[in-house]
C-alpha atoms as a PDB file:
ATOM      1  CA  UNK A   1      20.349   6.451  20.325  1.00  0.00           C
ATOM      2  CA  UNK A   2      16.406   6.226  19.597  1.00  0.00           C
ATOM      3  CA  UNK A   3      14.899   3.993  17.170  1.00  0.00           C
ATOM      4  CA  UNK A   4      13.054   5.967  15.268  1.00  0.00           C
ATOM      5  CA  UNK A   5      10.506   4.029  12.797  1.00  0.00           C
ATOM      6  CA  UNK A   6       8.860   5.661   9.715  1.00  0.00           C
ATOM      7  CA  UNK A   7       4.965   4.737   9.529  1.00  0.00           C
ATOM      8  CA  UNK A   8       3.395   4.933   5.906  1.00  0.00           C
ATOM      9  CA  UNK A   9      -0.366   4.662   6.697  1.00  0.00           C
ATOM     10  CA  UNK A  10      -2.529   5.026   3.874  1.00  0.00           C
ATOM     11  CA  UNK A  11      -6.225   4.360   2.878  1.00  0.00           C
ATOM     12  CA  UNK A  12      -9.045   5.086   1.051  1.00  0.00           C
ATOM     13  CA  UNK A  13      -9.021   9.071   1.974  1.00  0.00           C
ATOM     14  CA  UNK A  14      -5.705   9.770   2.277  1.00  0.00           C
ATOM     15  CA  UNK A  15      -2.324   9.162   3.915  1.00  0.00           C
ATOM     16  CA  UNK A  16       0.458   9.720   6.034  1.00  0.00           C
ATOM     17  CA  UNK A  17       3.817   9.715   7.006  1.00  0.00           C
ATOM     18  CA  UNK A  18       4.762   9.867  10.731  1.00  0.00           C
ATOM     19  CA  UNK A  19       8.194   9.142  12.981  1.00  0.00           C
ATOM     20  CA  UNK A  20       7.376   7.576  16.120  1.00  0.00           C
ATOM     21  CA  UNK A  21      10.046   6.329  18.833  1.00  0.00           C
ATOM     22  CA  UNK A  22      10.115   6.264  22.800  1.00  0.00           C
ATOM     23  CA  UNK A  23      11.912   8.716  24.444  1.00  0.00           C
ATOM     24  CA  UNK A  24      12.582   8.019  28.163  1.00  0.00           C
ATOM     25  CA  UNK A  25       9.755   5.453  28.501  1.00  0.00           C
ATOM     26  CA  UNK A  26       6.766   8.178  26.371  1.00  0.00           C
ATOM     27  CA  UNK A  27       5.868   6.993  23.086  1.00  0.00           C
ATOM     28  CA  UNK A  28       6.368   9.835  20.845  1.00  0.00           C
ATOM     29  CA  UNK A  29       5.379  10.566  17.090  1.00  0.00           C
ATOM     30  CA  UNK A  30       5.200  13.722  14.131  1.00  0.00           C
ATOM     31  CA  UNK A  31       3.266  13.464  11.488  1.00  0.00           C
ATOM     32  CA  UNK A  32       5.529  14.501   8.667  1.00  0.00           C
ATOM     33  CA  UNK A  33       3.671  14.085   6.001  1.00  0.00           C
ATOM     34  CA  UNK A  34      -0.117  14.177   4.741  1.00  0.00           C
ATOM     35  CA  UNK A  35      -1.435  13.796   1.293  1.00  0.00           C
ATOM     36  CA  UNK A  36      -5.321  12.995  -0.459  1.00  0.00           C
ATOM     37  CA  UNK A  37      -5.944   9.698  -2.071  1.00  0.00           C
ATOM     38  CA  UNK A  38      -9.046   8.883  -3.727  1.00  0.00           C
ATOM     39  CA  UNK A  39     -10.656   7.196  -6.216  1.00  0.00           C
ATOM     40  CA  UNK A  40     -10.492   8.439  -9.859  1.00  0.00           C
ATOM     41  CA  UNK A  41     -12.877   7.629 -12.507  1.00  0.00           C
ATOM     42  CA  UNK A  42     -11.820   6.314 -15.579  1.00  0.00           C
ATOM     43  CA  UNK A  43     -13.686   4.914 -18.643  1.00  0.00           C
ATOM     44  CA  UNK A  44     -16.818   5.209 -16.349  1.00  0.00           C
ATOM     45  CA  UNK A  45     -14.882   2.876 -13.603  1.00  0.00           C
ATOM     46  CA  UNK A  46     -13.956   3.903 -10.276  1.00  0.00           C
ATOM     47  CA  UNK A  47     -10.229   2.997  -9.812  1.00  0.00           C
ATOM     48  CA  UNK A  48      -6.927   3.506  -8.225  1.00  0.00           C
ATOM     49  CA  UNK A  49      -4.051   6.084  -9.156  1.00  0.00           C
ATOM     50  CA  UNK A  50      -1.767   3.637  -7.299  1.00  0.00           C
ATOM     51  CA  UNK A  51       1.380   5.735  -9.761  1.00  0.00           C
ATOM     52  CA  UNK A  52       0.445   9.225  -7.495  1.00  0.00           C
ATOM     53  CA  UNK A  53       0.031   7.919  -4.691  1.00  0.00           C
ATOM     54  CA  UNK A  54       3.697   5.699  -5.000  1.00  0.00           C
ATOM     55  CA  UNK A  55       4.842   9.158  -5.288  1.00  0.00           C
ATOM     56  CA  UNK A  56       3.642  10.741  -2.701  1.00  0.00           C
ATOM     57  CA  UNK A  57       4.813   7.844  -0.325  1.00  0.00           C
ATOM     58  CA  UNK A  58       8.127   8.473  -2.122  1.00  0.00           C
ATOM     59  CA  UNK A  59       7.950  12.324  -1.249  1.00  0.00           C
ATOM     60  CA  UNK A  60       6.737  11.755   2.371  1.00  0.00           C
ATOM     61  CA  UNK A  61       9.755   9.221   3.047  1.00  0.00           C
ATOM     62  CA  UNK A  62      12.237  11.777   1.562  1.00  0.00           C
ATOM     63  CA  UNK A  63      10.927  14.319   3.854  1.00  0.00           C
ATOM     64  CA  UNK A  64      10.641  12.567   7.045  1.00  0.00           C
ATOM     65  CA  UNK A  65      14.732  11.625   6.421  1.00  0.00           C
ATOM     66  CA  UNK A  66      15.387  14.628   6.076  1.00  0.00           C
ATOM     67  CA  UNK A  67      14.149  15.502   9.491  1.00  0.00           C
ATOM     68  CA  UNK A  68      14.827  12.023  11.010  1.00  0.00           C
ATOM     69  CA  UNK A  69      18.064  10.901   9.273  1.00  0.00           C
ATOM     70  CA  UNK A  70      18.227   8.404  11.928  1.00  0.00           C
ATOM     71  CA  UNK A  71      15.014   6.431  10.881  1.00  0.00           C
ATOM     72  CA  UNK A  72      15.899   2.472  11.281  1.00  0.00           C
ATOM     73  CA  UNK A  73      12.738   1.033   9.652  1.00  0.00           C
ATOM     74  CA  UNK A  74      10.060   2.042   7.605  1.00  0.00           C
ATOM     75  CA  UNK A  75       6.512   0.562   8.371  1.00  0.00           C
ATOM     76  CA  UNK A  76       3.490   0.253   5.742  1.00  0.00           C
ATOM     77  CA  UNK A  77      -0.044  -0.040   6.627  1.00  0.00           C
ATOM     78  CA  UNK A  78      -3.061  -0.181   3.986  1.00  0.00           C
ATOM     79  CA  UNK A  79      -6.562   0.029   3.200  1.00  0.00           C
ATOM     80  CA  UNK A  80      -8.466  -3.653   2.908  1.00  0.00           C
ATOM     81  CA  UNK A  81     -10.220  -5.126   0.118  1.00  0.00           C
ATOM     82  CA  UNK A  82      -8.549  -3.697  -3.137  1.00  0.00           C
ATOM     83  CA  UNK A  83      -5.239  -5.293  -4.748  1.00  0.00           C
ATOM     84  CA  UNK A  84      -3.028  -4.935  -7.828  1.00  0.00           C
ATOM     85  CA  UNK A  85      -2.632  -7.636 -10.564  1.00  0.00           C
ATOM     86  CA  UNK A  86       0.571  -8.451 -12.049  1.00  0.00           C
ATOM     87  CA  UNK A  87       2.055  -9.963 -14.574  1.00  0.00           C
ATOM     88  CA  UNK A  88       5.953 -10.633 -13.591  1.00  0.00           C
ATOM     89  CA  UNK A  89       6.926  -6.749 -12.756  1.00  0.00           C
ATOM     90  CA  UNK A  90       4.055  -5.175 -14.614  1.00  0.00           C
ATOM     91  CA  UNK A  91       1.068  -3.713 -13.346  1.00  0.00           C
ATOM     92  CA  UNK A  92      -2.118  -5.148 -14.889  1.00  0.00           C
ATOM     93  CA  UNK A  93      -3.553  -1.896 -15.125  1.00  0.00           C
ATOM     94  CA  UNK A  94      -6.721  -0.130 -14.319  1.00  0.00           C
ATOM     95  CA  UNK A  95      -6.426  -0.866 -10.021  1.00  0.00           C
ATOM     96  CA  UNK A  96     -10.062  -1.227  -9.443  1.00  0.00           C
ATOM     97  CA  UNK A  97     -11.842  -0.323  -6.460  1.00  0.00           C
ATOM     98  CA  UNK A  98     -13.823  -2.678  -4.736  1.00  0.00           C
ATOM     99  CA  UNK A  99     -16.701   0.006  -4.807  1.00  0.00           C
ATOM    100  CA  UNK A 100     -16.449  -0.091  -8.541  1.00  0.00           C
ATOM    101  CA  UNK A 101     -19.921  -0.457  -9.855  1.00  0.00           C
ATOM    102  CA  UNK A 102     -18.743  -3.729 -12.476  1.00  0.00           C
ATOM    103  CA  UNK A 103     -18.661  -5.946  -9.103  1.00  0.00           C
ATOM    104  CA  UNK A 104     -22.613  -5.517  -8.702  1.00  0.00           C
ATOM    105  CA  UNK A 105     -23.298  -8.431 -11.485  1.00  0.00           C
ATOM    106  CA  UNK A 106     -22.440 -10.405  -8.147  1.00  0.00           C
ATOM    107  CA  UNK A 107     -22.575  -7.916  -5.236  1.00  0.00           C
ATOM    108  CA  UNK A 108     -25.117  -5.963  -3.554  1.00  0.00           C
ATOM    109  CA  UNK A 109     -23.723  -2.402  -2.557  1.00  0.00           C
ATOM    110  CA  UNK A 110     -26.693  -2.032  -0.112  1.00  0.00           C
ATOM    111  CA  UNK A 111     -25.931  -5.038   2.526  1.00  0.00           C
ATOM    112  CA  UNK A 112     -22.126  -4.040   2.801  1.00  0.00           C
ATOM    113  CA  UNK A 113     -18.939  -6.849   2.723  1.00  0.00           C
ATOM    114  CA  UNK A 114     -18.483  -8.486   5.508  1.00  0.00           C
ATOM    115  CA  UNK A 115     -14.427  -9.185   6.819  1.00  0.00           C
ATOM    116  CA  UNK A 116     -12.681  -9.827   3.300  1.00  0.00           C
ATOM    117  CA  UNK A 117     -15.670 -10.472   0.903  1.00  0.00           C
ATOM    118  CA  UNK A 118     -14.952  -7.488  -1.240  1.00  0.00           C
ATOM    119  CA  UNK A 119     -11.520  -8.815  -2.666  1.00  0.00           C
ATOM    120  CA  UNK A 120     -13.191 -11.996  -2.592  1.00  0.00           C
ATOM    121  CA  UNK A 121     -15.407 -10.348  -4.683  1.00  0.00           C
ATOM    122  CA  UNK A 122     -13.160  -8.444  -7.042  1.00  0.00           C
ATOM    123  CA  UNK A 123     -11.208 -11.756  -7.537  1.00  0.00           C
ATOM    124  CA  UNK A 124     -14.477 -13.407  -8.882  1.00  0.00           C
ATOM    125  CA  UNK A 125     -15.437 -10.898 -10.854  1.00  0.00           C
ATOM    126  CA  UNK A 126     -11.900 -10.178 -12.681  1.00  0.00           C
ATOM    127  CA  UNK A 127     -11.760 -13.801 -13.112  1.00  0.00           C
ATOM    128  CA  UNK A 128     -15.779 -14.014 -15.291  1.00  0.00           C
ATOM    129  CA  UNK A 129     -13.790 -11.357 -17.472  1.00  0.00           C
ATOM    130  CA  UNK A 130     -10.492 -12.937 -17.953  1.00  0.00           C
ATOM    131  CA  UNK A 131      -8.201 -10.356 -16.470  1.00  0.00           C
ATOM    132  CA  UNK A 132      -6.816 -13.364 -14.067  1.00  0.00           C
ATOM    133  CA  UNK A 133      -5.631 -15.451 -17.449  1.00  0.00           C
ATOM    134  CA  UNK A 134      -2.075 -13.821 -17.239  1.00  0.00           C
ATOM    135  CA  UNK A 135      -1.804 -13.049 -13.636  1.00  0.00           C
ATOM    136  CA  UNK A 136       1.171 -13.843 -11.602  1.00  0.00           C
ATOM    137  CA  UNK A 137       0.872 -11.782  -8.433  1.00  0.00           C
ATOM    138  CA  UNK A 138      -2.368 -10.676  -7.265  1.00  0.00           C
ATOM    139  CA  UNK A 139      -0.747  -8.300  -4.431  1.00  0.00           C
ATOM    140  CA  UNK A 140      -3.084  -6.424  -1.610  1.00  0.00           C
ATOM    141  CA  UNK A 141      -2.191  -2.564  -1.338  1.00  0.00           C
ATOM    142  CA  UNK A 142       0.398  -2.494   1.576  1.00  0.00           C
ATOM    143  CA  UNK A 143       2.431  -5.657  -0.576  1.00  0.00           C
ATOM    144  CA  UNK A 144       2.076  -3.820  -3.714  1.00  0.00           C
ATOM    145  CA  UNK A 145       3.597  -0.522  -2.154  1.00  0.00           C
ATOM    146  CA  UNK A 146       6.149  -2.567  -0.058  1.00  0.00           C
ATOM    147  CA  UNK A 147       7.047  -4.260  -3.951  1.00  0.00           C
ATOM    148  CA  UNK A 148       7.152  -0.508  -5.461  1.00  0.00           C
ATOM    149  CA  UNK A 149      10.021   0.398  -2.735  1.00  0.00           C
ATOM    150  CA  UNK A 150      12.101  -2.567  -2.179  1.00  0.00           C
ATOM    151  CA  UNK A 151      11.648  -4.939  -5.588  1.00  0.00           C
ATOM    152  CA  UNK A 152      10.759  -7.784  -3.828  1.00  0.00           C
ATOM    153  CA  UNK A 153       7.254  -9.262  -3.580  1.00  0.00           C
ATOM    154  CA  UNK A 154       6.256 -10.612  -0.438  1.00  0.00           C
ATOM    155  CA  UNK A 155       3.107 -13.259  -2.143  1.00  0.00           C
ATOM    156  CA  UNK A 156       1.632 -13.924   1.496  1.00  0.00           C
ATOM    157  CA  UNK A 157      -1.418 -13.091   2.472  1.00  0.00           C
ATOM    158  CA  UNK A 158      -1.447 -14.357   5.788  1.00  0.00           C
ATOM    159  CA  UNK A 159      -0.833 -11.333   8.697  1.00  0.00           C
ATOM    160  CA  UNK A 160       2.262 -12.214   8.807  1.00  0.00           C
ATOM    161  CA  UNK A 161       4.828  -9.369   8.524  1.00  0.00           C
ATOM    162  CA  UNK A 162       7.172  -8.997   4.915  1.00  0.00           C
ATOM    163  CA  UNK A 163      10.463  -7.504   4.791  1.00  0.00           C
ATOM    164  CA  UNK A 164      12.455  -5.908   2.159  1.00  0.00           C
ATOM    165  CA  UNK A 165      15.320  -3.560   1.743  1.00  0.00           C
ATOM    166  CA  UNK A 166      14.315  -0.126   0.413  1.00  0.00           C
ATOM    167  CA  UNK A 167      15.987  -0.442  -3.370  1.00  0.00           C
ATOM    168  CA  UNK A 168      19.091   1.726  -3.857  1.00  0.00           C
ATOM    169  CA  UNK A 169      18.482   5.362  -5.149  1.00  0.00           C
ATOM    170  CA  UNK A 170      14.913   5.314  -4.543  1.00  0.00           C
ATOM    171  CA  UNK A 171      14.820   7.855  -2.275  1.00  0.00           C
ATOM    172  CA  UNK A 172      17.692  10.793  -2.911  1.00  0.00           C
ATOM    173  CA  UNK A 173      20.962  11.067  -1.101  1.00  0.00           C
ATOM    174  CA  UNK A 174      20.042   8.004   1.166  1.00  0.00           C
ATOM    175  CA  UNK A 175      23.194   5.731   1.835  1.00  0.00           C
ATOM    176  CA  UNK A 176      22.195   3.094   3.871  1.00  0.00           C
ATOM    177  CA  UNK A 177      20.077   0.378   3.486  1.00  0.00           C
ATOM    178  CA  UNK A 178      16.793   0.814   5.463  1.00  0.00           C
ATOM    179  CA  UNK A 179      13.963  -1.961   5.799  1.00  0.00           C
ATOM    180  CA  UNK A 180      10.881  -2.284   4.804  1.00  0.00           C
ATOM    181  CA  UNK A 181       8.062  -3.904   6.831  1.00  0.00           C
ATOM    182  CA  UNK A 182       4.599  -5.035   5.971  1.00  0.00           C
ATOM    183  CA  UNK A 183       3.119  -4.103   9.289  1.00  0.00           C
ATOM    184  CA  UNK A 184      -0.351  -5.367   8.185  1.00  0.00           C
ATOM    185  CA  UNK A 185      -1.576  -6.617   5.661  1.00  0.00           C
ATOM    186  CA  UNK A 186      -5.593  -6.367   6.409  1.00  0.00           C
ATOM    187  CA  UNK A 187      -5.667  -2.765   7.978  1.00  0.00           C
ATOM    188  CA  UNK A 188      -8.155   0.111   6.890  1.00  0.00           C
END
């Protein structure tokens, strides 16, 4: 039997769904699934439509089990730098990008973010206007997805891998449980 692993790799253009597994020692893989992402603008802000693009990880996962019913695992890889707030299960909404222009009161777009600056960034700039008063998660994009498909919130943000169960009914006519993995945290 082959192990067949789902990988849900998504950033700042787009995503994808892919099966990978080694067959007789050759490390195979089909893309199943590609979709757009990109920043929307909203109330002159540039932000995240994190609820479309849930769904189209949602539709990409459906459609890879249906052509690889035998997946064991289901890996998640995100783009750096931008996170969700959250407030027990709810989503402090808008997701701001990083390249949102409200972070140049301390940020120069010109000279670029070095390593992990820009949610370093974000975080100081969300806390000058309060939005951190109520926050009890602040969860990077590949935890915040992971959350949206098993329930559980990892809260690490070391590199560290995090592990859930993909939460019953989620995904149609899928009776097993199948596990999610946070297979980095600090990707782009």
């Amino acid at each position: 039997m082959l192990n067949r692993v789902l990988i849900v790799d998504i950033n700042e253009n787009g995503g994808s769904v892919s099966a990978s597994w080694t067959e007789n020692g050759v490390l195979k893989s089909n893309t199943v699934f590609l979709f757009d992402n990109h920043e929307e603008v909203f109330c002159g802000h540039k932000i995240w439509d994190i609820e479309t693009v849930f769904k189209k990880i949602t539709e990409g996962i459906e459609k890879a089990l249906a052509l690889y019913p035998d997946i064991s695992e289901i890996r998640l890889k995100a783009w750096k730098y931008d996170y969700v707030l959250m407030c027990g299960d709810t989503e402090l909404l808008p997701c701001y990008s990083h390249r949102d222009e409200r972070v140049s009161e301390l940020y120069d777009f010109e000279s670029g973010a070095k390593d992990h600056a820009g949610t370093v960034i974000q975080l100081m700039v969300d806390l000058r206007h309060g939005r951190l008063r109520t926050v009890t998660d602040i969860l990077m994009m590949p935890e915040y997805f992971a959350y949206r498909l098993t329930g559980q919130k990892g809260g690490n943000f070391e590199k560290k891998p995090m592990r859930g169960r993909l939460r019953p009914g989620l995904i149609g006519n899928l009776d097993r449980p199948l596990d999610v993995y946070v297979e980095e945290i600090w990707s782009n």
